[in-house]
PDB file of N, CA and C in Angstrom:
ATOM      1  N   UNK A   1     -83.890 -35.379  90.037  1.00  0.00           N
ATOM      2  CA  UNK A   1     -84.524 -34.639  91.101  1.00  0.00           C
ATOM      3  C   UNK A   1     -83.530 -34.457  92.249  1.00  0.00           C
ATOM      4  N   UNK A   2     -83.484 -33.347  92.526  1.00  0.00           N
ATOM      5  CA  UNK A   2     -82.464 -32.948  93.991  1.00  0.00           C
ATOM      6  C   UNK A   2     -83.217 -33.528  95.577  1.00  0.00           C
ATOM      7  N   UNK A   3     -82.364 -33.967  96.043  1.00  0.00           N
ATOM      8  CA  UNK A   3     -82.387 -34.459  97.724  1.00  0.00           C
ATOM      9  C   UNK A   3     -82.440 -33.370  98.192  1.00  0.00           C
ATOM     10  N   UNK A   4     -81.923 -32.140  98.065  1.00  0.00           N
ATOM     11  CA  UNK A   4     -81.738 -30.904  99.058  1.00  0.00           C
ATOM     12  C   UNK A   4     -83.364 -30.675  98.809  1.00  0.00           C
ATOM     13  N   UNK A   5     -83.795 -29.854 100.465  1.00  0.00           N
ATOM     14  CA  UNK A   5     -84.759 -29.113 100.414  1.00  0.00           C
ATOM     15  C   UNK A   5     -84.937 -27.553  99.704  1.00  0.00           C
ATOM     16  N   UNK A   6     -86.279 -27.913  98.906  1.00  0.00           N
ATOM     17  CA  UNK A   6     -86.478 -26.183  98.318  1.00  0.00           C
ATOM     18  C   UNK A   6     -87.387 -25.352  99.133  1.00  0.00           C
ATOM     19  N   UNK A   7     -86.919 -23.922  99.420  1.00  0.00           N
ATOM     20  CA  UNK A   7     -87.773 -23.317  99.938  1.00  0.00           C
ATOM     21  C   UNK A   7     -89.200 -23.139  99.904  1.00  0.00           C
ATOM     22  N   UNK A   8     -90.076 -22.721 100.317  1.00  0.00           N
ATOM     23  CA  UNK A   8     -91.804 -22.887 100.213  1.00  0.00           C
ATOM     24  C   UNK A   8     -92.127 -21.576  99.413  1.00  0.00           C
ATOM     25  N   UNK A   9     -91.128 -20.115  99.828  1.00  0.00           N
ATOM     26  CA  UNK A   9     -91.650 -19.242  99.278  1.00  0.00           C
ATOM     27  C   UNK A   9     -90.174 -18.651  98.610  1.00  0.00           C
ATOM     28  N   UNK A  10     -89.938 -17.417  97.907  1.00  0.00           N
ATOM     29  CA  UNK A  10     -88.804 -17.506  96.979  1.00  0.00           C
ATOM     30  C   UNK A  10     -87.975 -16.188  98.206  1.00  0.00           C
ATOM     31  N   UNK A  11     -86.392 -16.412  98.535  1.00  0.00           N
ATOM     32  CA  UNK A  11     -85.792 -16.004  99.265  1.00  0.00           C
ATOM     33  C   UNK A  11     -84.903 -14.551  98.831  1.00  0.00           C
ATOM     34  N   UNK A  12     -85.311 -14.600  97.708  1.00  0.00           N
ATOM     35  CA  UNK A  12     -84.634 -13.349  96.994  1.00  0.00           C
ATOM     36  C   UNK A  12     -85.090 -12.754  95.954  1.00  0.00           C
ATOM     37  N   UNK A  13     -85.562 -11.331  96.135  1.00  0.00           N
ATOM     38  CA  UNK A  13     -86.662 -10.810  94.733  1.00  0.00           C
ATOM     39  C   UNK A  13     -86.110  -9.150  94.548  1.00  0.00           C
ATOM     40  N   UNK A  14     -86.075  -9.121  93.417  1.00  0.00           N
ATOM     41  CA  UNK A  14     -85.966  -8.062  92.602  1.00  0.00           C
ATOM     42  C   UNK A  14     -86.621  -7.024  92.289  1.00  0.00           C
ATOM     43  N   UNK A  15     -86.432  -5.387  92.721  1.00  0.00           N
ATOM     44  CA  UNK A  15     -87.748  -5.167  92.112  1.00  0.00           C
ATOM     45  C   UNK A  15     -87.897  -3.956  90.756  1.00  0.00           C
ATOM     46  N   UNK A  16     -88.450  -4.714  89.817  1.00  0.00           N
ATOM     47  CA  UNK A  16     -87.840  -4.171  88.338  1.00  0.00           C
ATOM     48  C   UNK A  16     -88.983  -2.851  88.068  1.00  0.00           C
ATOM     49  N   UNK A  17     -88.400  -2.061  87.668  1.00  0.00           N
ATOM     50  CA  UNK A  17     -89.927  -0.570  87.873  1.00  0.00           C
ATOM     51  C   UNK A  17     -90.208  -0.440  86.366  1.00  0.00           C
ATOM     52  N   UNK A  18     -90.913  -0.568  86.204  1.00  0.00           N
ATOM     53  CA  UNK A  18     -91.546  -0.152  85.067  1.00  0.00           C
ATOM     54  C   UNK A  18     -91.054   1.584  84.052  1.00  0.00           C
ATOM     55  N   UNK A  19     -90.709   1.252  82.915  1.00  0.00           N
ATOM     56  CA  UNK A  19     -90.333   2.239  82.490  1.00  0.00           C
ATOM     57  C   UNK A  19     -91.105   2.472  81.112  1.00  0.00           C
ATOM     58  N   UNK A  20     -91.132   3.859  80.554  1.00  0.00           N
ATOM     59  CA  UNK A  20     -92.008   3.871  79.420  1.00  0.00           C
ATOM     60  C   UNK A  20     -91.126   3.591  78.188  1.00  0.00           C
ATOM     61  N   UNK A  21     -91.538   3.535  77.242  1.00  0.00           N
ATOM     62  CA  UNK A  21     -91.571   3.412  75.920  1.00  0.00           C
ATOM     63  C   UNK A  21     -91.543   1.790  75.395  1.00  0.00           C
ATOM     64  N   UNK A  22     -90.619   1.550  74.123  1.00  0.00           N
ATOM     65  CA  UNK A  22     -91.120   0.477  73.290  1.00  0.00           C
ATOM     66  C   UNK A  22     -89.067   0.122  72.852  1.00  0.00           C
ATOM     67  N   UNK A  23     -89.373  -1.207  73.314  1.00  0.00           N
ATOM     68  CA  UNK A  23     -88.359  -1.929  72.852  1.00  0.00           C
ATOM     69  C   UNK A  23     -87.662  -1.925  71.762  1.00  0.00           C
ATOM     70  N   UNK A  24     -86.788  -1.077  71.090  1.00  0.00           N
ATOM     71  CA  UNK A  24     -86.251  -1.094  69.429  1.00  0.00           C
ATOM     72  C   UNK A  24     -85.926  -2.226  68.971  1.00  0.00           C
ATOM     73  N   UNK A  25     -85.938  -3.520  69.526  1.00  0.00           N
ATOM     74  CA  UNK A  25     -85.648  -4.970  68.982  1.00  0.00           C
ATOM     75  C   UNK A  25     -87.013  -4.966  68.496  1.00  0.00           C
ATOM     76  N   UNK A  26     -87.686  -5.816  69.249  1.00  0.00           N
ATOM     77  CA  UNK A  26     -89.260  -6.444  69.015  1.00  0.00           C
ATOM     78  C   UNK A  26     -90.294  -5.541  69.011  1.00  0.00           C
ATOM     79  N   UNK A  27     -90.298  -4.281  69.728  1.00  0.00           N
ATOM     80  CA  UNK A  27     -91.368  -3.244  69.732  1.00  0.00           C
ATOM     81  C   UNK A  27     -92.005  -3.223  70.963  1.00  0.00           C
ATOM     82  N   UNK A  28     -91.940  -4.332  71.687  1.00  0.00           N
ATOM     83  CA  UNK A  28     -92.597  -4.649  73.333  1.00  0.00           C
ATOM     84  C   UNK A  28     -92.755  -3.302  74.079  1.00  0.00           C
ATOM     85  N   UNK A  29     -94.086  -3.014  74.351  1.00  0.00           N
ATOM     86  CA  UNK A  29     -93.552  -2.001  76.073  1.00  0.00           C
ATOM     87  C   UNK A  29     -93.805  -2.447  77.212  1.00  0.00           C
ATOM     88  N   UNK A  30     -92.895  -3.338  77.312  1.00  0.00           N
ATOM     89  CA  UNK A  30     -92.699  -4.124  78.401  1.00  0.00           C
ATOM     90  C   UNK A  30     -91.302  -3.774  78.856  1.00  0.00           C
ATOM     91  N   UNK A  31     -90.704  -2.266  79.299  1.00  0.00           N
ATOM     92  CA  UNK A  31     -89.548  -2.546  79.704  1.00  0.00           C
ATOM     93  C   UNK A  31     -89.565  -1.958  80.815  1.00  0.00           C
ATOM     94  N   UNK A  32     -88.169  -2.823  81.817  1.00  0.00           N
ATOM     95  CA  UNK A  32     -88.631  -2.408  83.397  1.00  0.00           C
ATOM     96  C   UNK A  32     -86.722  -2.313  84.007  1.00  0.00           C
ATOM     97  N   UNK A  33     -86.800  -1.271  84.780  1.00  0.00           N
ATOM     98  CA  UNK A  33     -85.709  -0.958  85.542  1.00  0.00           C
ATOM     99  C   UNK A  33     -85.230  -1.482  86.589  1.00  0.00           C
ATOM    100  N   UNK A  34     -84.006  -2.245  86.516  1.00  0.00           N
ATOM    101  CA  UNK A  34     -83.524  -2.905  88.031  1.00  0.00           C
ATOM    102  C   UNK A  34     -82.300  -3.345  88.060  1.00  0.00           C
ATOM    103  N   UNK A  35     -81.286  -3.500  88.963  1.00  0.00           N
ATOM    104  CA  UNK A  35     -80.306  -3.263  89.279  1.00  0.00           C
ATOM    105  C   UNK A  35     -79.408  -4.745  88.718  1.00  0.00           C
ATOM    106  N   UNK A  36     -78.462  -4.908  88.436  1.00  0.00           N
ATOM    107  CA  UNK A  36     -77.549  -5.772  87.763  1.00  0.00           C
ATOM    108  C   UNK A  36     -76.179  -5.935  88.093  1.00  0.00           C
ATOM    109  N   UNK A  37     -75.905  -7.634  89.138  1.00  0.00           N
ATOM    110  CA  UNK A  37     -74.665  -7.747  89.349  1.00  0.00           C
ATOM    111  C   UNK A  37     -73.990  -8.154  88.034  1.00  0.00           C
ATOM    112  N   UNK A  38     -72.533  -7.482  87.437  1.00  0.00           N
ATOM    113  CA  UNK A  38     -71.930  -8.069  86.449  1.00  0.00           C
ATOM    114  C   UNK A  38     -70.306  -8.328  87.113  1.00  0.00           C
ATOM    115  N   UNK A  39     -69.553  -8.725  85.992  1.00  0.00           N
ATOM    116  CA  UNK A  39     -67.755  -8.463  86.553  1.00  0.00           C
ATOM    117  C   UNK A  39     -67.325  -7.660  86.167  1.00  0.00           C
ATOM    118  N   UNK A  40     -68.202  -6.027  85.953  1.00  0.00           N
ATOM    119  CA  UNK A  40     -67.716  -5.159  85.902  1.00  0.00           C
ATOM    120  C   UNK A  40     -68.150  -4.346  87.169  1.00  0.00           C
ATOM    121  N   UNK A  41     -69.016  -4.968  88.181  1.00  0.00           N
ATOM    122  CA  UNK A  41     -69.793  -3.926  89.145  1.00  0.00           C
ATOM    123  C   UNK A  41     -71.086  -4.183  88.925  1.00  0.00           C
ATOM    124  N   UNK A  42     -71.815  -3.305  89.393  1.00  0.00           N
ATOM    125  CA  UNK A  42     -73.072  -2.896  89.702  1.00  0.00           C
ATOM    126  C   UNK A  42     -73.603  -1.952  88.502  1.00  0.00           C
ATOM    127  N   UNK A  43     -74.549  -2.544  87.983  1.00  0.00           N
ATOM    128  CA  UNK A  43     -75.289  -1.421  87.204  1.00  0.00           C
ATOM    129  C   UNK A  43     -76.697  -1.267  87.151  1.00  0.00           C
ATOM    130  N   UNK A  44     -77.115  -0.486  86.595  1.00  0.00           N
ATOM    131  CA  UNK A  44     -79.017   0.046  86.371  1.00  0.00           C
ATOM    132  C   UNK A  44     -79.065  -0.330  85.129  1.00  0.00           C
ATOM    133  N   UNK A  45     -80.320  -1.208  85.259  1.00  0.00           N
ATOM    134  CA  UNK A  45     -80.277  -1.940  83.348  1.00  0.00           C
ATOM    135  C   UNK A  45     -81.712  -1.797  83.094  1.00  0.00           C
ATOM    136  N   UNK A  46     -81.845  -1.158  81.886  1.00  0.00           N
ATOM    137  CA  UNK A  46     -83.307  -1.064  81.436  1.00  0.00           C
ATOM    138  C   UNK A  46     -83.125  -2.460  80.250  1.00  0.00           C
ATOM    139  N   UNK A  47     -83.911  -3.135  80.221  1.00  0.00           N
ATOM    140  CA  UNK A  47     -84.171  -4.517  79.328  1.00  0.00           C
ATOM    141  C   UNK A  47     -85.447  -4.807  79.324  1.00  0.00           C
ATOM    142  N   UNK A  48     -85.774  -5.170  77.887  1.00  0.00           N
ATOM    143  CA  UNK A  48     -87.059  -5.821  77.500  1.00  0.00           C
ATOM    144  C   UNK A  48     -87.276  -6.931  77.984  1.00  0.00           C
ATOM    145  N   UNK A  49     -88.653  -7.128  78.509  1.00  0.00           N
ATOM    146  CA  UNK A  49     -89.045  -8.465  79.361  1.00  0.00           C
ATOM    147  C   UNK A  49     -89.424  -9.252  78.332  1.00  0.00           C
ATOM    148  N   UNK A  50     -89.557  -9.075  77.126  1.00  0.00           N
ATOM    149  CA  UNK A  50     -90.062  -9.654  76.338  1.00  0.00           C
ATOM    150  C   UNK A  50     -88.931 -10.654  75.333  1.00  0.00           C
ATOM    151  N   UNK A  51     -87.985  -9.920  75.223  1.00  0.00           N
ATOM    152  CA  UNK A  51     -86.975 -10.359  74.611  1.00  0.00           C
ATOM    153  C   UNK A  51     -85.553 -10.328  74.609  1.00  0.00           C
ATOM    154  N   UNK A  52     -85.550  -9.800  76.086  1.00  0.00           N
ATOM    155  CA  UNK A  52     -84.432  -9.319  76.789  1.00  0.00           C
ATOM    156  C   UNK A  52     -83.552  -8.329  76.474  1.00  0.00           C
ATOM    157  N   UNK A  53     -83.378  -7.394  75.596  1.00  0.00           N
ATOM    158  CA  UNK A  53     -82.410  -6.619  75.074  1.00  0.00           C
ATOM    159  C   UNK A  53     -82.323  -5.748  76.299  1.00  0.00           C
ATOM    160  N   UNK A  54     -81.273  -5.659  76.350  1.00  0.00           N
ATOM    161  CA  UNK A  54     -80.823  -4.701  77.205  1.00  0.00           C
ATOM    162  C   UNK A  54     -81.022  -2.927  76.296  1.00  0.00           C
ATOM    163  N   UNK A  55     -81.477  -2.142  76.717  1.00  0.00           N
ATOM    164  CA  UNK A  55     -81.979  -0.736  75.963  1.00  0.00           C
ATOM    165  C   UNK A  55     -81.241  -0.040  76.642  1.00  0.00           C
ATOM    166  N   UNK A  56     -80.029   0.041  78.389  1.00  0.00           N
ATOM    167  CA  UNK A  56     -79.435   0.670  78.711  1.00  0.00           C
ATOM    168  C   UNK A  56     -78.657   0.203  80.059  1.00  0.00           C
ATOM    169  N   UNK A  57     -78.011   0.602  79.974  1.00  0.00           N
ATOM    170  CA  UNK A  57     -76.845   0.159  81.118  1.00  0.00           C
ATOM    171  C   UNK A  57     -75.957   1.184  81.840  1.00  0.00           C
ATOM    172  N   UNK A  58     -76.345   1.501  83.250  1.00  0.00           N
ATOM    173  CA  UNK A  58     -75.804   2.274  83.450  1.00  0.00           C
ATOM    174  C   UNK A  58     -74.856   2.190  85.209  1.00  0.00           C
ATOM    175  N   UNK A  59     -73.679   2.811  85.097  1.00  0.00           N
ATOM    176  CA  UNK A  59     -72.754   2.006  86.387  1.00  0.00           C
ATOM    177  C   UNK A  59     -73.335   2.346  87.278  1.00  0.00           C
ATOM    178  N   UNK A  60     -73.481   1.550  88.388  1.00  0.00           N
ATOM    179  CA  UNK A  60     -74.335   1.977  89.922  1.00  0.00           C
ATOM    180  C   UNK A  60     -73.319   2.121  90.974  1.00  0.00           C
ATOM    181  N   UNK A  61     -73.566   2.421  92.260  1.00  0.00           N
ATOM    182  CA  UNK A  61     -72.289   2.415  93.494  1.00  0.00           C
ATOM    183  C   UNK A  61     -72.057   0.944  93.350  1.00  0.00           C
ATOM    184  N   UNK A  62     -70.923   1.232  94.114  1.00  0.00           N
ATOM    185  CA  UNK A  62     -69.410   0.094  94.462  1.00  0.00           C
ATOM    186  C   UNK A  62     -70.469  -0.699  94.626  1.00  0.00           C
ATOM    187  N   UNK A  63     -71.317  -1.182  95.799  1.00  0.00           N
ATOM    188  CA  UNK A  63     -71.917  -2.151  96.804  1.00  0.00           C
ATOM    189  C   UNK A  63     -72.944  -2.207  96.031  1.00  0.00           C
ATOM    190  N   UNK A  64     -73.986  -1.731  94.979  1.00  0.00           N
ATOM    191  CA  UNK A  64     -75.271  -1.758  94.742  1.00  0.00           C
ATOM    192  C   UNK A  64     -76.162  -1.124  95.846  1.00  0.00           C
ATOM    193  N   UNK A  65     -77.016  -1.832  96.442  1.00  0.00           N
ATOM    194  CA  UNK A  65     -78.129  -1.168  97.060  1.00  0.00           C
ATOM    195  C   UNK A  65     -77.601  -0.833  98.725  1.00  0.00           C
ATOM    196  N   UNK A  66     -75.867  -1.497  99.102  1.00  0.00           N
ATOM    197  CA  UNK A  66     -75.503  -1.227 100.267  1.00  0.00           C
ATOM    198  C   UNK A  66     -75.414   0.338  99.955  1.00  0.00           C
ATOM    199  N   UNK A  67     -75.750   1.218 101.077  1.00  0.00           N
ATOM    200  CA  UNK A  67     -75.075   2.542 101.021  1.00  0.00           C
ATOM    201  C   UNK A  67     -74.014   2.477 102.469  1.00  0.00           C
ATOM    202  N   UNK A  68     -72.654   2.999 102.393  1.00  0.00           N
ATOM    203  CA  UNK A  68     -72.022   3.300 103.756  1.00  0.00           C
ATOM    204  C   UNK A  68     -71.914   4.430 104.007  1.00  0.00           C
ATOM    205  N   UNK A  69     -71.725   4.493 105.286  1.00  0.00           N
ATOM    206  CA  UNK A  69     -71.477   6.281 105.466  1.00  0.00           C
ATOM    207  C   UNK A  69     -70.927   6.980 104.970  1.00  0.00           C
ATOM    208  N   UNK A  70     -69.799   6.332 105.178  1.00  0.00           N
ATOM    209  CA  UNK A  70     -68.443   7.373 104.355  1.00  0.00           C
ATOM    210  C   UNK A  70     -69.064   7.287 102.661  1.00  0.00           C
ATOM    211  N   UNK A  71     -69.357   7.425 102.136  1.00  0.00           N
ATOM    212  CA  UNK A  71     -70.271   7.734 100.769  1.00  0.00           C
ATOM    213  C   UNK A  71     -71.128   8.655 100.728  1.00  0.00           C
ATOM    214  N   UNK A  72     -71.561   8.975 101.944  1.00  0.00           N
ATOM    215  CA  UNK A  72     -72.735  10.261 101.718  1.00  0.00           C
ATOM    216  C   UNK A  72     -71.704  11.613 102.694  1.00  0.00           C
ATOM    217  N   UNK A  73     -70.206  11.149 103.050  1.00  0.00           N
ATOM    218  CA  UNK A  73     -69.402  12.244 103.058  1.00  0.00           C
ATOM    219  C   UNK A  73     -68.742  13.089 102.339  1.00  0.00           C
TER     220      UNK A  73
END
């Protein structure tokens, strides 16, 4: 058991959107859209909640959800 204190409520949340169809692993339609730090960058990942497969991966901006100015120049 850890000595450090745990937070009461959770400090960082995700929010995965719901997308249609059916998982080609398991068949699940349970798959949901949301953003993914890797060591390649930032990407948009559609994955089954059910069994995790990733169904798509796609590169996002430099920062993820930062936008800077100079980017919308």
């Amino acid at each position: 058991m850890s000595s450090y204190p745990r937070p009461a409520e959770p400090t960082l949340s995700v929010e995965r959107e719901p997308v249609a169809g059916a998982c080609p692993e398991c068949g699940a339609e349970r798959l949901r859209r949301y953003p993914v730090l890797s060591e390649g960058g930032w990407f948009r990942v559609v994955k089954c909640q059910e069994c995790l497969r990733a169904v798509s991966r796609e590169p996002w901006s430099r920062l993820g959800p930062i936008t800077l100015l100079v980017d919308g120049l």
